[in-house]
N, C-alpha and C. Protein backbone atom coordinates (compact mmCIF):
# COMPACT_ATOMS: atom_id res chain seq x y z
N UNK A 1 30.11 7.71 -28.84
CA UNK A 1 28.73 7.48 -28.48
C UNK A 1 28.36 6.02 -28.78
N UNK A 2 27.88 5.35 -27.66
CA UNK A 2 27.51 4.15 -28.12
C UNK A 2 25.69 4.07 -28.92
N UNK A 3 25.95 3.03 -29.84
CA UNK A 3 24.82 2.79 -30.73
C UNK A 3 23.93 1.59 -29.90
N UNK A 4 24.01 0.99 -28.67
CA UNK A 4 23.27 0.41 -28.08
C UNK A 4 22.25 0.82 -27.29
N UNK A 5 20.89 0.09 -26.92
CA UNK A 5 19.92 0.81 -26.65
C UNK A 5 19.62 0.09 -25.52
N UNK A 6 19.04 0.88 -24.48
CA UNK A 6 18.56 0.85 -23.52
C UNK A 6 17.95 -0.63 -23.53
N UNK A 7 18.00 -1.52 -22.55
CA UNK A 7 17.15 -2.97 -22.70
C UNK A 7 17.02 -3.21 -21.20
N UNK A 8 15.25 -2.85 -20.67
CA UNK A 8 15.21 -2.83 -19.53
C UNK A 8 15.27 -4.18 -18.97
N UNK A 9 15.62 -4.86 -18.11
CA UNK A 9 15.06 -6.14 -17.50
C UNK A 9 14.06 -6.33 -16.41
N UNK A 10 13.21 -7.04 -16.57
CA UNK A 10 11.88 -7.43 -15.91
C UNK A 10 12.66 -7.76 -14.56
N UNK A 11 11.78 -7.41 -13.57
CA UNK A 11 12.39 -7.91 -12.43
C UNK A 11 11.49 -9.50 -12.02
N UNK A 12 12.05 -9.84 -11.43
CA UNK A 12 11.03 -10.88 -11.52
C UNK A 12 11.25 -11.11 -9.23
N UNK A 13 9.99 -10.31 -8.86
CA UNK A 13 9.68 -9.96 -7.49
C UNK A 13 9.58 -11.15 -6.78
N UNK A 14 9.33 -13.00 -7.17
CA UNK A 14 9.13 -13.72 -6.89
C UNK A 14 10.12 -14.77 -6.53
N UNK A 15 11.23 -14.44 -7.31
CA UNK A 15 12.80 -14.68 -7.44
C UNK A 15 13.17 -14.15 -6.18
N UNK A 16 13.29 -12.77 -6.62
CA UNK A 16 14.24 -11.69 -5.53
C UNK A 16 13.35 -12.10 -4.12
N UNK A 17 12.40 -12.42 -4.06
CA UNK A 17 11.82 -12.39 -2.38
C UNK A 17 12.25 -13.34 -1.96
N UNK A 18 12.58 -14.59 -2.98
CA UNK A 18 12.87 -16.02 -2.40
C UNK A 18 14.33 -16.13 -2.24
N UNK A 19 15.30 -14.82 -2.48
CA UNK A 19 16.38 -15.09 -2.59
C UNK A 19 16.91 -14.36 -1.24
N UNK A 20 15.97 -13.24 -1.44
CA UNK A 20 15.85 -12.19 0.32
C UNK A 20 15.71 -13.20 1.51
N UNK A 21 14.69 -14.29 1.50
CA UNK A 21 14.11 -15.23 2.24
C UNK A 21 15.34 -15.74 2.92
N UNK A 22 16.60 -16.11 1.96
CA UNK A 22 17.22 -16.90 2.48
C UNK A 22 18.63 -15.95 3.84
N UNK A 23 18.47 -14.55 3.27
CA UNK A 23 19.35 -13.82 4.13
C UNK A 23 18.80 -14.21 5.57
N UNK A 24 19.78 -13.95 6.66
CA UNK A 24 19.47 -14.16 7.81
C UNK A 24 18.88 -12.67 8.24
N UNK A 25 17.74 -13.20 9.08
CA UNK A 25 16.62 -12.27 9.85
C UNK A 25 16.01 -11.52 8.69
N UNK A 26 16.14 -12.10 7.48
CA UNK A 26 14.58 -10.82 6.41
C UNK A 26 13.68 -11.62 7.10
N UNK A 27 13.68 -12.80 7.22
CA UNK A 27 12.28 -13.93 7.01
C UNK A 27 11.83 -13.19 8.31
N UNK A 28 12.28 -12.81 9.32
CA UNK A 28 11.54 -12.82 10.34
C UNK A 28 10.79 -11.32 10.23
N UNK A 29 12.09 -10.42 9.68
CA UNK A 29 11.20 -8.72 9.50
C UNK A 29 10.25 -8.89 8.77
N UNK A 30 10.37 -9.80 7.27
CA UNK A 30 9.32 -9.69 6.58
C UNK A 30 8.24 -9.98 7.33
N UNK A 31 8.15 -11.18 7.79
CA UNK A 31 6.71 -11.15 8.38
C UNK A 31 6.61 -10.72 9.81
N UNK A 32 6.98 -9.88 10.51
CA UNK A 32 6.87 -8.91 11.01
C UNK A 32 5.88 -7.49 10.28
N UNK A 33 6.00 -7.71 9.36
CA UNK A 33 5.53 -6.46 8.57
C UNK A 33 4.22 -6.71 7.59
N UNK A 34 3.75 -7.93 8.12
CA UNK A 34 2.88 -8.60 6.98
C UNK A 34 1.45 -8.01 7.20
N UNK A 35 1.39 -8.05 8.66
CA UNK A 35 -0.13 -7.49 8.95
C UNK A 35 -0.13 -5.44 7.80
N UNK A 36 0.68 -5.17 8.23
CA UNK A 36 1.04 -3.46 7.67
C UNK A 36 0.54 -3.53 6.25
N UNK A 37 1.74 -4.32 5.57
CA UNK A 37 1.48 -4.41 3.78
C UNK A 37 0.23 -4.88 3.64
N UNK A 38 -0.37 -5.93 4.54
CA UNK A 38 -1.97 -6.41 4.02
C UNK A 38 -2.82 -5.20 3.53
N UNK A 39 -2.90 -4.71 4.70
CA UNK A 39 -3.58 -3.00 5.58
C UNK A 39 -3.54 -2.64 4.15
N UNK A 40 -1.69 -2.57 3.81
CA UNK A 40 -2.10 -1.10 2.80
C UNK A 40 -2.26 -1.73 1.31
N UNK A 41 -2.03 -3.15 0.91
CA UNK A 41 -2.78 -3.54 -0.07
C UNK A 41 -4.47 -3.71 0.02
N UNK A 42 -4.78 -3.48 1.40
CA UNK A 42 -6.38 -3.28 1.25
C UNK A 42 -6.88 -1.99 0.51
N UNK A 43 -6.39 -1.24 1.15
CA UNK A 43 -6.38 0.30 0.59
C UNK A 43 -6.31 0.83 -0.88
N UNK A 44 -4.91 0.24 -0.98
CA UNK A 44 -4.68 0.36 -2.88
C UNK A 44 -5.46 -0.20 -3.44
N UNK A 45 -6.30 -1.60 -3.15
CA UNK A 45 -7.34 -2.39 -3.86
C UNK A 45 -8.22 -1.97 -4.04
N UNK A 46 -8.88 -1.15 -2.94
CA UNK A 46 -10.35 -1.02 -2.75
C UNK A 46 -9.85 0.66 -4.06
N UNK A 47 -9.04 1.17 -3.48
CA UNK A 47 -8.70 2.52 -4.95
C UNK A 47 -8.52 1.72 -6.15
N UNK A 48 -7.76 1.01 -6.43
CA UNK A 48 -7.96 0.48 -7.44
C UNK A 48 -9.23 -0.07 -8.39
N UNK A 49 -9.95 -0.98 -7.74
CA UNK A 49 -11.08 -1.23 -7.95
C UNK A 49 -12.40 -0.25 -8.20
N UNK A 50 -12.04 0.51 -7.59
CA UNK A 50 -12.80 1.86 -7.46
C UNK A 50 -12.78 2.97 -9.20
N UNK A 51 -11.36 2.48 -9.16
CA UNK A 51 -10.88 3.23 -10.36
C UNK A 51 -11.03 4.57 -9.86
N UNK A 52 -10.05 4.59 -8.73
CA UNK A 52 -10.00 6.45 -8.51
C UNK A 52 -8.58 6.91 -8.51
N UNK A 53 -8.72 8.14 -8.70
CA UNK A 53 -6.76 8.55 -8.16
C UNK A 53 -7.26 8.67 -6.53
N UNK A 54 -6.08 9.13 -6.34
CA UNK A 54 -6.09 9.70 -4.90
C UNK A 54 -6.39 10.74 -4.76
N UNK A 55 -6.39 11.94 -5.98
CA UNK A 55 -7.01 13.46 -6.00
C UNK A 55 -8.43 12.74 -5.55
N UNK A 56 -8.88 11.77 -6.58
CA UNK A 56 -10.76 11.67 -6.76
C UNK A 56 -10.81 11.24 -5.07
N UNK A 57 -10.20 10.46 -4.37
CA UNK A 57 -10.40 9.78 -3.05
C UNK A 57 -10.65 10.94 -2.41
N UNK A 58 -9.29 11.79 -2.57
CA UNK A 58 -9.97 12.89 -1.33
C UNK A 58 -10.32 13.68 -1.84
N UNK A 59 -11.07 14.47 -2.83
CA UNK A 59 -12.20 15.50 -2.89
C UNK A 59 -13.55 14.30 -2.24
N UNK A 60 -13.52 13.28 -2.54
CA UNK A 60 -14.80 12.02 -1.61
C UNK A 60 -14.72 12.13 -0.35
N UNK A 61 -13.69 12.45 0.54
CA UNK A 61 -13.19 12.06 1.66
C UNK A 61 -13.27 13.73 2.08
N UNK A 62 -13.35 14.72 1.34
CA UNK A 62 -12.93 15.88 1.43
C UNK A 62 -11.66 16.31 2.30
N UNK A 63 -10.79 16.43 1.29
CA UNK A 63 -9.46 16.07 2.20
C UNK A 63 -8.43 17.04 0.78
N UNK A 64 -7.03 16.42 0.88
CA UNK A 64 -6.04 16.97 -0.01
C UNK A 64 -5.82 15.45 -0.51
N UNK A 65 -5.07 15.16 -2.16
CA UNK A 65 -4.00 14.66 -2.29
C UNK A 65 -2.60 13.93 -1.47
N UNK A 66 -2.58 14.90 -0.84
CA UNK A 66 -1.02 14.67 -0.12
C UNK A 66 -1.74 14.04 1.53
N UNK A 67 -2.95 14.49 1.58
CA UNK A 67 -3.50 13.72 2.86
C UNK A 67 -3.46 12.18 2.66
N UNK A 68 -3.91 11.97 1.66
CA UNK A 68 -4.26 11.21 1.17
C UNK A 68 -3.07 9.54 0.60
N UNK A 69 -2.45 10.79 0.39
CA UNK A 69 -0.96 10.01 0.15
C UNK A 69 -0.14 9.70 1.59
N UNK A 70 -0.10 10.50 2.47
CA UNK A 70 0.09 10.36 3.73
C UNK A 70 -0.47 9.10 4.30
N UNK A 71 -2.25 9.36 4.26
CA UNK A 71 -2.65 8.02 4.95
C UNK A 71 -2.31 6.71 4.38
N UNK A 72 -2.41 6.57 3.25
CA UNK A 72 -1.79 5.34 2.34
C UNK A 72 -0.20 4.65 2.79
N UNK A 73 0.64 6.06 2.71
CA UNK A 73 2.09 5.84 3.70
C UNK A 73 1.87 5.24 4.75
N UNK A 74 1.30 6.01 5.65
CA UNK A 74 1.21 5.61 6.89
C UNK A 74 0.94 4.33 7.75
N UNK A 75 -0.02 3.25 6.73
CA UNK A 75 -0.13 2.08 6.93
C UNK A 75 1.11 0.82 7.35
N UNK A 76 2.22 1.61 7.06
CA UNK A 76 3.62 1.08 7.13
C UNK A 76 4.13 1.75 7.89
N UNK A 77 3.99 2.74 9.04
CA UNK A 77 4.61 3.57 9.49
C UNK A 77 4.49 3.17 11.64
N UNK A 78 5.32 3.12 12.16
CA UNK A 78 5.03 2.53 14.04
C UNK A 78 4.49 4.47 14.70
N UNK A 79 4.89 5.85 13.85
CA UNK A 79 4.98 6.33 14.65
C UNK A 79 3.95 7.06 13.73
N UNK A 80 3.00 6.84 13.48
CA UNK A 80 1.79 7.20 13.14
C UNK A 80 0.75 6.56 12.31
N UNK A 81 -0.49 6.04 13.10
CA UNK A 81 -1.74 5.10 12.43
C UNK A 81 -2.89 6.30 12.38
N UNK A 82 -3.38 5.76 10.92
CA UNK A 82 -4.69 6.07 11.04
C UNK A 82 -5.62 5.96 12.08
N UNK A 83 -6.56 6.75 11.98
CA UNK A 83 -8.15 6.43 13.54
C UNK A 83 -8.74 5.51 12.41
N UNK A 84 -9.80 5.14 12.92
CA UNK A 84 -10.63 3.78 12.72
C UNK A 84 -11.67 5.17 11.64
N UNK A 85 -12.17 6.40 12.24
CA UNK A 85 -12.82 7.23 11.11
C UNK A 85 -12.05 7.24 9.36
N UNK A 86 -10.76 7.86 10.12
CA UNK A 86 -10.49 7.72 8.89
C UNK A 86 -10.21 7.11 7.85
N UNK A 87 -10.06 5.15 8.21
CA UNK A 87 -10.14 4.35 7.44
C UNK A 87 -11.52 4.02 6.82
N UNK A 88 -12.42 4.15 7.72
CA UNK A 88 -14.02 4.53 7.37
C UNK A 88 -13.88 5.38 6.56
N UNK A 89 -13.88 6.33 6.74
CA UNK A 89 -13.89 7.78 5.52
C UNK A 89 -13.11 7.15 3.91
N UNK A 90 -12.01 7.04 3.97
CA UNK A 90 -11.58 6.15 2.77
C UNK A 90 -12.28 4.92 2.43
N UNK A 91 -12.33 3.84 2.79
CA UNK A 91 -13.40 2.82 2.59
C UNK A 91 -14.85 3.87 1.87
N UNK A 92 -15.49 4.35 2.11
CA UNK A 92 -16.45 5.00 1.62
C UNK A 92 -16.42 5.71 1.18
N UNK A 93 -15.60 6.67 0.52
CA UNK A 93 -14.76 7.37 -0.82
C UNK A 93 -14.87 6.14 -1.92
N UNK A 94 -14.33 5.04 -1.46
CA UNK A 94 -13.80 4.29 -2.38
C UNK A 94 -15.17 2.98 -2.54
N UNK A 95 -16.25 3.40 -2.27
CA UNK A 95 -17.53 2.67 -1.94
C UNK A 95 -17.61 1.42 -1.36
N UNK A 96 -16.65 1.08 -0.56
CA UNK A 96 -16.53 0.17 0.40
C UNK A 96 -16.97 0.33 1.56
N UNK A 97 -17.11 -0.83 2.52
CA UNK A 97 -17.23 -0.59 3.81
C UNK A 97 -16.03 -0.87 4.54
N UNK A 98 -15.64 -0.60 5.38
CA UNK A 98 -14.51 -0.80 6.31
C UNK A 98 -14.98 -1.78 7.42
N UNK A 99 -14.39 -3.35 7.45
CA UNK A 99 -14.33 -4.44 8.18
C UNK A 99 -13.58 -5.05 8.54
N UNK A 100 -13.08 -5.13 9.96
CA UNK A 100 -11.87 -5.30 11.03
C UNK A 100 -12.17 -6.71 11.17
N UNK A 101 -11.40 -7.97 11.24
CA UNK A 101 -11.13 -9.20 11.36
C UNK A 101 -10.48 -9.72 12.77
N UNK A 102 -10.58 -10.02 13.21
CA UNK A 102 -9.09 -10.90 14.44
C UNK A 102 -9.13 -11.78 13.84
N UNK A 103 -7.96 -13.11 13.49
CA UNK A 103 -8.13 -14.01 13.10
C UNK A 103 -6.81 -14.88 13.97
């Protein structure tokens, strides 16, 4: 039995992305995918900020958990988007308003 102990290492996400960067074609998927992750760091923020779980979101939203977790998924997903309600409906669970940009 070894007497050594577990010693996690920090990842350091800022490293590894810049090191991904340099493989051929991430740079281009990644940002391919940038509008998506925005989307669903809007989402986690506005919960976050909110200080809710996702149970509290959807009993607000009157919904399930796993709905809930679904729509959050889904922000990353080509073969299924949220409707424009139901990002409304979350936004206002989470006492936000929901506001669409072109830029």
């Amino acid at each position: 039995m070894h007497s050594e102990q577990f010693k996690p290492v920090r990842l350091d996400t800022k490293a590894e992305l810049a090191r991904a960067m340099q493989r051929p074609g991430f740079k281009a998927a990644w940002e391919g995918l940038e509008e998506e992750y925005a989307a669903l760091n809007e989402l986690l923020q506005a919960r976050k900020q909110a200080g809710l779980t996702q149970e509290e979101v959807a009993a607000r939203m009157g919904t399930t958990k796993s709905a809930v977790s679904r729509l959050e998924a889904s922000i990353r997903s080509e073969s299924h988007s949220p409707s424009f309600a139901t990002l409304r409906k979350y936004a206002h669970a989470c006492g936000k308003r929901l506001v669409i940009k072109m830029v």
